[in-house]
Protein backbone atom coordinates (compact mmCIF):
# COMPACT_ATOMS: atom_id res chain seq x y z
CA UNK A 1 0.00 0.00 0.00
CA UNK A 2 1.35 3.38 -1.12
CA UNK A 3 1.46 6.33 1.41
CA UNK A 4 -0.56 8.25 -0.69
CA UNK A 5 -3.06 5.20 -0.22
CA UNK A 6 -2.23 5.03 3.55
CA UNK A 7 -2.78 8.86 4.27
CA UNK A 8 -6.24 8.37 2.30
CA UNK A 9 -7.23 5.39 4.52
CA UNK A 10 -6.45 7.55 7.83
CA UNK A 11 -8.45 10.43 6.73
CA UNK A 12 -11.36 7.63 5.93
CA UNK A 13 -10.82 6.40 9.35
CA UNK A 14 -11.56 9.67 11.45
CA UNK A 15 -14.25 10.33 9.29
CA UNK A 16 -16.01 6.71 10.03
CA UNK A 17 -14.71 7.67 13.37
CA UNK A 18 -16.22 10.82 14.26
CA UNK A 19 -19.48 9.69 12.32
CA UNK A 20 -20.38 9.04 15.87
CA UNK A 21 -18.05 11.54 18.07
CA UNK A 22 -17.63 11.37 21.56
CA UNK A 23 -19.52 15.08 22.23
CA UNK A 24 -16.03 15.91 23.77
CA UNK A 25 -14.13 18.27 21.25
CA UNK A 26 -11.17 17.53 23.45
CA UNK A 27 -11.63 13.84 23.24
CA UNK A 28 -12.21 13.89 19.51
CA UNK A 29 -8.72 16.16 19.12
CA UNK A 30 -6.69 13.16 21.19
CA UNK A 31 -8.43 10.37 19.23
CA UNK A 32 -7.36 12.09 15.96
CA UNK A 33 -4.14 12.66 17.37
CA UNK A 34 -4.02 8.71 18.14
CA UNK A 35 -5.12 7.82 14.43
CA UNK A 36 -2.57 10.28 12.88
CA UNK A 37 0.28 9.24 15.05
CA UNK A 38 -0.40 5.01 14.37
CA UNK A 39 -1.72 5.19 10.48
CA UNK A 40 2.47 5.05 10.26
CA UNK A 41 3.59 3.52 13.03
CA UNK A 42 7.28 3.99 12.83
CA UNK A 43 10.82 5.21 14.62
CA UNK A 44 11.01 8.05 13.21
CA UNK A 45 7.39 9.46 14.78
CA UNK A 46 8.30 8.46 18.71
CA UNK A 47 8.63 11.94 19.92
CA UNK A 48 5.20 12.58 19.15
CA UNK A 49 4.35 10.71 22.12
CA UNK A 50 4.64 13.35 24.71
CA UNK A 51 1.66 14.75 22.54
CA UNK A 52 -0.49 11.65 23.54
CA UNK A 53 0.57 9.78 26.06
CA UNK A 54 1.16 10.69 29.90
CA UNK A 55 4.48 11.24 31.57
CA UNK A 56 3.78 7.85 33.82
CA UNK A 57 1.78 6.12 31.50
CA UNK A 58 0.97 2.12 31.76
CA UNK A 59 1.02 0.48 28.69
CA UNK A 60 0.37 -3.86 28.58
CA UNK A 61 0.16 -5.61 25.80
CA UNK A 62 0.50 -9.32 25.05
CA UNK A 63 4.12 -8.98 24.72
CA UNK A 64 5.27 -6.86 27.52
CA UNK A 65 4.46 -3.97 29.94
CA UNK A 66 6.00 -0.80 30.61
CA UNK A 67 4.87 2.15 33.32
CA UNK A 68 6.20 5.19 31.63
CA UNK A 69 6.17 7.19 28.58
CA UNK A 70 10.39 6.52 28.15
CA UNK A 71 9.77 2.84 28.89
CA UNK A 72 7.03 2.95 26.14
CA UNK A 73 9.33 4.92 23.66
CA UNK A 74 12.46 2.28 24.03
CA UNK A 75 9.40 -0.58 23.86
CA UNK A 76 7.88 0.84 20.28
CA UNK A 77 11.75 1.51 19.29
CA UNK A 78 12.45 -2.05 20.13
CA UNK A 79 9.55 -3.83 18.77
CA UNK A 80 9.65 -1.94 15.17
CA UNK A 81 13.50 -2.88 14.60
CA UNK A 82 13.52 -4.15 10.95
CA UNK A 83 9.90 -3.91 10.40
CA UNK A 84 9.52 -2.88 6.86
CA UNK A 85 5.82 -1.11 6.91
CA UNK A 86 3.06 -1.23 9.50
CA UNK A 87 -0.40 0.89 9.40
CA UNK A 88 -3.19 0.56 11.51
CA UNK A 89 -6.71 1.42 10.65
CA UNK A 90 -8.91 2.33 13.01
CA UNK A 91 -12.53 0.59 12.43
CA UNK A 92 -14.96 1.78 15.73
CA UNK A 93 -14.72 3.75 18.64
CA UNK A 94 -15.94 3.73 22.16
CA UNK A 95 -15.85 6.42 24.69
CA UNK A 96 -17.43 7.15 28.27
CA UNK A 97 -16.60 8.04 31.57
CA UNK A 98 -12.52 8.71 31.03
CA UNK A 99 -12.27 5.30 28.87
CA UNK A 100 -11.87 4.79 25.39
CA UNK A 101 -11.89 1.85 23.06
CA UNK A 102 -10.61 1.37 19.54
CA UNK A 103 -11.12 -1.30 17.17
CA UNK A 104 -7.94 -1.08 14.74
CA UNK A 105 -6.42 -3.97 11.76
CA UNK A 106 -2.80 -3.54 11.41
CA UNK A 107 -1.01 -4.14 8.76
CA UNK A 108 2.49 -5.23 9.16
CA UNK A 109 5.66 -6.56 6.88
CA UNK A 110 8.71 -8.19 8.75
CA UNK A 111 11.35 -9.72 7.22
CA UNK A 112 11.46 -12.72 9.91
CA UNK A 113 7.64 -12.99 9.99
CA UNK A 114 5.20 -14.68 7.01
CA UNK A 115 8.40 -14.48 4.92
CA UNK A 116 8.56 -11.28 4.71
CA UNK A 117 4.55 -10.78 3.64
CA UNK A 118 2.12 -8.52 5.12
CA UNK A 119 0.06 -9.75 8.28
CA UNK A 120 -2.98 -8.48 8.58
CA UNK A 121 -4.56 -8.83 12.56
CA UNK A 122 -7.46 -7.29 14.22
CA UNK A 123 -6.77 -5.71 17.66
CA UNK A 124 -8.55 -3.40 20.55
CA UNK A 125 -7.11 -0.91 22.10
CA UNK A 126 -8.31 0.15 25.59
CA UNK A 127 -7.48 3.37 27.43
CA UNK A 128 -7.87 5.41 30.53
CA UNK A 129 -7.60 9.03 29.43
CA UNK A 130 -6.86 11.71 32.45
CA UNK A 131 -6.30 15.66 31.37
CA UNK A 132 -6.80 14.69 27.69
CA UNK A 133 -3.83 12.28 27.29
CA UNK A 134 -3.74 8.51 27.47
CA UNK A 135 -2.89 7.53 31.21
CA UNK A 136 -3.20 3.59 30.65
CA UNK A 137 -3.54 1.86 27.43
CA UNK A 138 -4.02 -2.14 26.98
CA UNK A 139 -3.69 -3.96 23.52
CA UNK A 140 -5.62 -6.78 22.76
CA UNK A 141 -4.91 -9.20 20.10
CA UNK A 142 -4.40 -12.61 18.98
CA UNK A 143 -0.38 -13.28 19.60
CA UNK A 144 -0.96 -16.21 17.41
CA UNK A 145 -2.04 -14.61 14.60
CA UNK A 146 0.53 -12.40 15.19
CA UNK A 147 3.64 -14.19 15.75
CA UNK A 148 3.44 -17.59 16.21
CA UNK A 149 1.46 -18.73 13.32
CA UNK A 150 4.25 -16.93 10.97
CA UNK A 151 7.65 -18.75 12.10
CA UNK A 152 8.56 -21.40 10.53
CA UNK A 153 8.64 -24.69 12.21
CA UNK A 154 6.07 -22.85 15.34
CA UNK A 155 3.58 -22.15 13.10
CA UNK A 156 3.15 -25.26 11.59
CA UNK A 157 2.63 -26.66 15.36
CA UNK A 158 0.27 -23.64 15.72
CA UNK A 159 -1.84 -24.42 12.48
CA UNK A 160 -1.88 -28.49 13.68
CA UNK A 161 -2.97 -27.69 17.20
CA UNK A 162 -5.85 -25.32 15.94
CA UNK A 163 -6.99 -28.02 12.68
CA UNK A 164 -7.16 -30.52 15.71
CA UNK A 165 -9.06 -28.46 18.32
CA UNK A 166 -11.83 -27.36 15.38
CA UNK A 167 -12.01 -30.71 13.92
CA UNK A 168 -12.90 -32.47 17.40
């Protein structure tokens, strides 16, 4: 997918978005901040974090946890070493009280993974939102899908475990 393609999707995405808005301009300004800042998820956009995320934030994921925006930064540094290309479009949006949820599908293309292919994998993201930044955020997706299933000799186990479990 071109970036001219990409840019087009995220604008589609806030405006399926904010079909339904939150009623909270300031809300709506940090979710469009959040959709900007992952339609590229890459190195080179990390200090844009202090524009979403809190000083102490808590960010879990099936992979790891981390309690503060550095921690996060080295994480997301760590994590995209030698990934080629990875977008995420944002499908739905939840928001009440301080919490919000987004649906997202990311796109992703590592060398090591799928050979080298692009992975497609639907996630959630929830947060806790304090003084219009993200004060706790928790990823959830299918580490499977992700990972496992895309290695070579794993994800044949993988794919044999889950033929046997839905043919029984």
């Amino acid at each position: 997918m071109s970036s001219e393609q990409r840019n087009h999707t995220a604008k589609e995405d806030l405006d399926d978005l904010f079909s339904a808005d939150t009623g909270d301009q300031d809300i709506d300004k940090l979710v469009t901040k959040i959709v900007e800042f992952y339609d590229e998820f890459k190195t080179e956009k990390l200090d844009e974090l202090s524009e979403i995320y809190h000083e102490d934030v808590t960010f879990a994921d099936p992979i790891h946890q981390v309690e503060s925006r550095a921690e996060l930064k080295d994480y997301f540094k760590d994590i995209m070493t030698n990934v080629e290309q990875c977008h995420f479009a944002f499908t739905d949006q939840a928001y009440r009280n301080g919490k919000l949820f987004l649906a997202w599908q990311m796109r992703m293309q590592h060398p090591k993974l799928a050979n080298g292919r692009e992975i497609v994998m639907p996630g959630v993201s929830q947060f806790e939102l304090s003084d219009n930044k993200i004060a706790a955020q928790r990823d959830h997706y299918d580490m499977g899908a992700m990972v496992y299933e895309h290695v070579p000799v794993i994800g044949y186990l993988v794919k044999k475990v889950k033929s046997r479990l839905s043919n029984d």
